[in-house]
C-alpha atoms as a PDB file:
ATOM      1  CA  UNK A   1      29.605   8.872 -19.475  1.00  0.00           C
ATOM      2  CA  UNK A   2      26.930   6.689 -21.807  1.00  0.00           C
ATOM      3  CA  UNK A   3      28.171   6.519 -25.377  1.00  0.00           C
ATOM      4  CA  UNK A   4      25.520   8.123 -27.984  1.00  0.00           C
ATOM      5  CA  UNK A   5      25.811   4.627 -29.754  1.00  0.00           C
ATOM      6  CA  UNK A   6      24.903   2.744 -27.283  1.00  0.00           C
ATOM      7  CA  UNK A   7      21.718   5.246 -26.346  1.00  0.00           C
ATOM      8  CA  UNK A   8      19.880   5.563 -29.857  1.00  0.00           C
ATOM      9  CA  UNK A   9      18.469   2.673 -29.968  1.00  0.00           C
ATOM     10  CA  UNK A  10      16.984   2.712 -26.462  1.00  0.00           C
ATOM     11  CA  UNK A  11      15.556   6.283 -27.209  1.00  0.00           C
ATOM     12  CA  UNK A  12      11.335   6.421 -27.146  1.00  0.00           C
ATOM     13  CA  UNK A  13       9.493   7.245 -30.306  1.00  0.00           C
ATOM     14  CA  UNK A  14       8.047  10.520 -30.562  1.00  0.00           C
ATOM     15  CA  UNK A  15       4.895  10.068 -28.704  1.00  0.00           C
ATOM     16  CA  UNK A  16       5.497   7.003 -27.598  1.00  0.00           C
ATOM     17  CA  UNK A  17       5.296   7.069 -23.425  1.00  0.00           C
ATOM     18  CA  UNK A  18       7.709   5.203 -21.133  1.00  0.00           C
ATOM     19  CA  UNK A  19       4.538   3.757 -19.122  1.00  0.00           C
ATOM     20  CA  UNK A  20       1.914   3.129 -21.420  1.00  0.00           C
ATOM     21  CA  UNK A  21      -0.433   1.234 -18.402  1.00  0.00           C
ATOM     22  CA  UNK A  22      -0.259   4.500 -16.471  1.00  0.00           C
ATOM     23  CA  UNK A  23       0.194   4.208 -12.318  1.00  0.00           C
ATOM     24  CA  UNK A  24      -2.113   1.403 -11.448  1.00  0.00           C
ATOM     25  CA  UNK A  25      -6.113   2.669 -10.201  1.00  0.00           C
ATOM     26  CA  UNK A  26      -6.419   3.420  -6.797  1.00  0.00           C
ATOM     27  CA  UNK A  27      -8.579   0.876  -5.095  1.00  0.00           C
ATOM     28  CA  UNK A  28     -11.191   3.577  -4.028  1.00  0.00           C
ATOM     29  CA  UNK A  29     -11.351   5.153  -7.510  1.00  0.00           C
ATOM     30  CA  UNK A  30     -12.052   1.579  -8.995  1.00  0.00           C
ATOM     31  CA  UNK A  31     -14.396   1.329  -6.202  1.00  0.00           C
ATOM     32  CA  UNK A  32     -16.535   4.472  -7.305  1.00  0.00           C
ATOM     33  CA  UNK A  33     -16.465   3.730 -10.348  1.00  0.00           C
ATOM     34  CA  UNK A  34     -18.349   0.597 -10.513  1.00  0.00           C
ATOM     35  CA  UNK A  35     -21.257   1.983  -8.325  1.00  0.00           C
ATOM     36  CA  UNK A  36     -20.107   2.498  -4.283  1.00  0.00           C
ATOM     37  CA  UNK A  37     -20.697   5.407  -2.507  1.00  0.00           C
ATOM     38  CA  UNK A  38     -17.982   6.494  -0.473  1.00  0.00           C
ATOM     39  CA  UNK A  39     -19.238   5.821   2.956  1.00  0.00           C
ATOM     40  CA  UNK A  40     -20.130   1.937   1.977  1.00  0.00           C
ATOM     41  CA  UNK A  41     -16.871   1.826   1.020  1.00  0.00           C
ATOM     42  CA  UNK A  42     -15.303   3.651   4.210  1.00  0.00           C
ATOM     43  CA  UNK A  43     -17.493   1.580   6.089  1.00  0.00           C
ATOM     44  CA  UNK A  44     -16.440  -1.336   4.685  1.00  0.00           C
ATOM     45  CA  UNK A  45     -12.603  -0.835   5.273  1.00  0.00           C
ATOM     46  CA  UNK A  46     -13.392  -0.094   8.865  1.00  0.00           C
ATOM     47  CA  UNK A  47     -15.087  -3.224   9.751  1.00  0.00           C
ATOM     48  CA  UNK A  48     -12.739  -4.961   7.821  1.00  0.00           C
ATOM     49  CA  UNK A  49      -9.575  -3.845   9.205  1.00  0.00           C
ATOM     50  CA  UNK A  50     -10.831  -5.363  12.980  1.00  0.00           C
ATOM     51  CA  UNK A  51     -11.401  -8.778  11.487  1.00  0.00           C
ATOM     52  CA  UNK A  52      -8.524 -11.567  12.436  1.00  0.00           C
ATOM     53  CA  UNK A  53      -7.003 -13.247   9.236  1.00  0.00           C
ATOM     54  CA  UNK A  54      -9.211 -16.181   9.366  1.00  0.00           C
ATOM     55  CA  UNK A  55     -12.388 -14.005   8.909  1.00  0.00           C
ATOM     56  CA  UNK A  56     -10.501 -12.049   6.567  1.00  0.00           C
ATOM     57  CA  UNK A  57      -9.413 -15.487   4.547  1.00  0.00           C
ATOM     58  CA  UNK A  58     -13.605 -16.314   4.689  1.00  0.00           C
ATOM     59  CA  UNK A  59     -14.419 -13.315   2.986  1.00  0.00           C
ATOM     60  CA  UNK A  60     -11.570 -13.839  -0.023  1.00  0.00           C
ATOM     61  CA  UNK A  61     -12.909 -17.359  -0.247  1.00  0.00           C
ATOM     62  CA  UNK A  62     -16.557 -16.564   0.243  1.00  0.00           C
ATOM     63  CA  UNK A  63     -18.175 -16.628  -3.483  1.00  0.00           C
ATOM     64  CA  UNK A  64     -20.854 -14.290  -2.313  1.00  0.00           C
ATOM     65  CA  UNK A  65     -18.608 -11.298  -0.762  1.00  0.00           C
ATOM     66  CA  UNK A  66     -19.211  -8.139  -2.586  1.00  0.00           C
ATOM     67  CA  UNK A  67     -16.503  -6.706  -5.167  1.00  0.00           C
ATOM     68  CA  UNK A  68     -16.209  -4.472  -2.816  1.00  0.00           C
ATOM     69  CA  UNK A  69     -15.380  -6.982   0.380  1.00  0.00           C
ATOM     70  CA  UNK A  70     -12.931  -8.681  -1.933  1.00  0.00           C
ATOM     71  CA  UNK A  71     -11.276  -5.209  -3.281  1.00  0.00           C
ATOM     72  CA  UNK A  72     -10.525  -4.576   0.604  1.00  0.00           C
ATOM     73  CA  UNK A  73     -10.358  -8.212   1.366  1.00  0.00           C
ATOM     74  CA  UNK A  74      -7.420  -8.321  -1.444  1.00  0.00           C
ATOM     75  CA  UNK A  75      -5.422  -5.046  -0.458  1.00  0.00           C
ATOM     76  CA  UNK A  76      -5.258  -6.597   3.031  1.00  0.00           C
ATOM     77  CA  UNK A  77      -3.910 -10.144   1.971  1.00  0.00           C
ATOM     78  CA  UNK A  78      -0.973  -8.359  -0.899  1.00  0.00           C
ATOM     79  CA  UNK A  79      -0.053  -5.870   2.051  1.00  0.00           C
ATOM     80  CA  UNK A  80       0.724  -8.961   4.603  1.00  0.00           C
ATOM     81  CA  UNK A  81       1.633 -11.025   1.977  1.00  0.00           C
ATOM     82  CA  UNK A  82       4.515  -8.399   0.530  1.00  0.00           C
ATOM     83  CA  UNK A  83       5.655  -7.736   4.508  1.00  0.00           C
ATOM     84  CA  UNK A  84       4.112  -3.686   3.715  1.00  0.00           C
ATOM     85  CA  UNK A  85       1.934  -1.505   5.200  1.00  0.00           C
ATOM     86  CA  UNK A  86       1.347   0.298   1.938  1.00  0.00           C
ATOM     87  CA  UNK A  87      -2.392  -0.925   1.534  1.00  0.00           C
ATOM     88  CA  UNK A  88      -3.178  -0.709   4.463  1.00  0.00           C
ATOM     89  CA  UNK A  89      -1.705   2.637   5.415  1.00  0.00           C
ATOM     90  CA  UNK A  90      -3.883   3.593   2.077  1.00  0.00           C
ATOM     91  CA  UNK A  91      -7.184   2.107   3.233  1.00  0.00           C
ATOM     92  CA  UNK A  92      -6.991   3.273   7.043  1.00  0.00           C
ATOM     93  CA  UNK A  93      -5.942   6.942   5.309  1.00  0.00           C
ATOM     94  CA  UNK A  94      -8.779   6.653   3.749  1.00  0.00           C
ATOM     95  CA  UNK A  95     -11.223   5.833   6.220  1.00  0.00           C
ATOM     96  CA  UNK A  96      -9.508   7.915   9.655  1.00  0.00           C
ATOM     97  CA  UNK A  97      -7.756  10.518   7.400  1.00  0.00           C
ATOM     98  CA  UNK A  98      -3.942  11.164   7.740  1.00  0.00           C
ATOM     99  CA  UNK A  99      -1.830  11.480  10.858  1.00  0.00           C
ATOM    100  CA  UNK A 100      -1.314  15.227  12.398  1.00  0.00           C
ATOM    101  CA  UNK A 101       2.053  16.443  10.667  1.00  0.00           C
ATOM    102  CA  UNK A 102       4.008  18.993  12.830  1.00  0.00           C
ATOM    103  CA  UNK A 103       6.202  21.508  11.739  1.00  0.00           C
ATOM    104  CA  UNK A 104       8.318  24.382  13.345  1.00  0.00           C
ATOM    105  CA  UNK A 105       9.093  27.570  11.430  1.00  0.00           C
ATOM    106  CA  UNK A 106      11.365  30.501  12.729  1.00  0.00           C
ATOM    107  CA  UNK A 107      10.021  33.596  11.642  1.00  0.00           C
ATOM    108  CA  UNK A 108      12.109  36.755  12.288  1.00  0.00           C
ATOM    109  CA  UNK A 109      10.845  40.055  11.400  1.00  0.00           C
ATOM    110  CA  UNK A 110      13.544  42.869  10.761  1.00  0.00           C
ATOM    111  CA  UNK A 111      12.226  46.441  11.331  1.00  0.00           C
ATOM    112  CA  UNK A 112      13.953  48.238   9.463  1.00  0.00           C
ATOM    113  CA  UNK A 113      17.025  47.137   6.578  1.00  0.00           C
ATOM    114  CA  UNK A 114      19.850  49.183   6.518  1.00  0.00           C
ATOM    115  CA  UNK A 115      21.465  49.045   2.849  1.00  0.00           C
ATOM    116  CA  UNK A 116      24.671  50.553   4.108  1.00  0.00           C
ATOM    117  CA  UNK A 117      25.615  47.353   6.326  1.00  0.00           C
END
């Protein structure tokens, strides 16, 4: 059990927040907000996602890619740089939508309730 001592002075001012950054800006959200439409950006990730890393390395490199080729161009490279598929799995979301989820429910439907029982 933590000792009240040792827990005071780790204890946030009032109104101060444990994260003041936030969670970082979604890559889509920055996107938007500097001027692309949604489908430039969708198709975008699309054509980007079928290039091989060495025309993916030409576009981070190329001084006159868009923002918006070096946003996607940038996800790409952290993703296979980190050994995740979080950025990825985020931009091909965003272009082909999510995956089908399935679920099974059992529903059983009682006639009548007998309070007695």
């Amino acid at each position: 059990m933590p000792k009240p001592e040792n827990i005071e002075p780790h204890k946030w001012e009032k109104g101060q927040s444990g994260n003041p950054k936030g969670r970082p800006r979604k890559y889509v959200s920055q996107l938007t907000e500097i001027g692309y439409k949604k489908s430039e950006i969708n198709d975008t990730i699309q054509s980007m996602m079928a290039m091989t890393l060495d025309e993916l390395k030409e576009v981070w490199e190329n001084p006159k890619a868009t923002i918006l080729e070096k946003t996607v161009a940038n996800a790409m490279k952290k993703s296979l740089e980190k050994g995740t598929l979080y950025s990825l799995e985020t931009l091909l979301s965003r272009v082909y939508g999510q995956p089908k989820q399935e679920t099974h429910t059992d529903v059983r439907i009682i006639d009548k309730f007998d309070f007695d029982e």
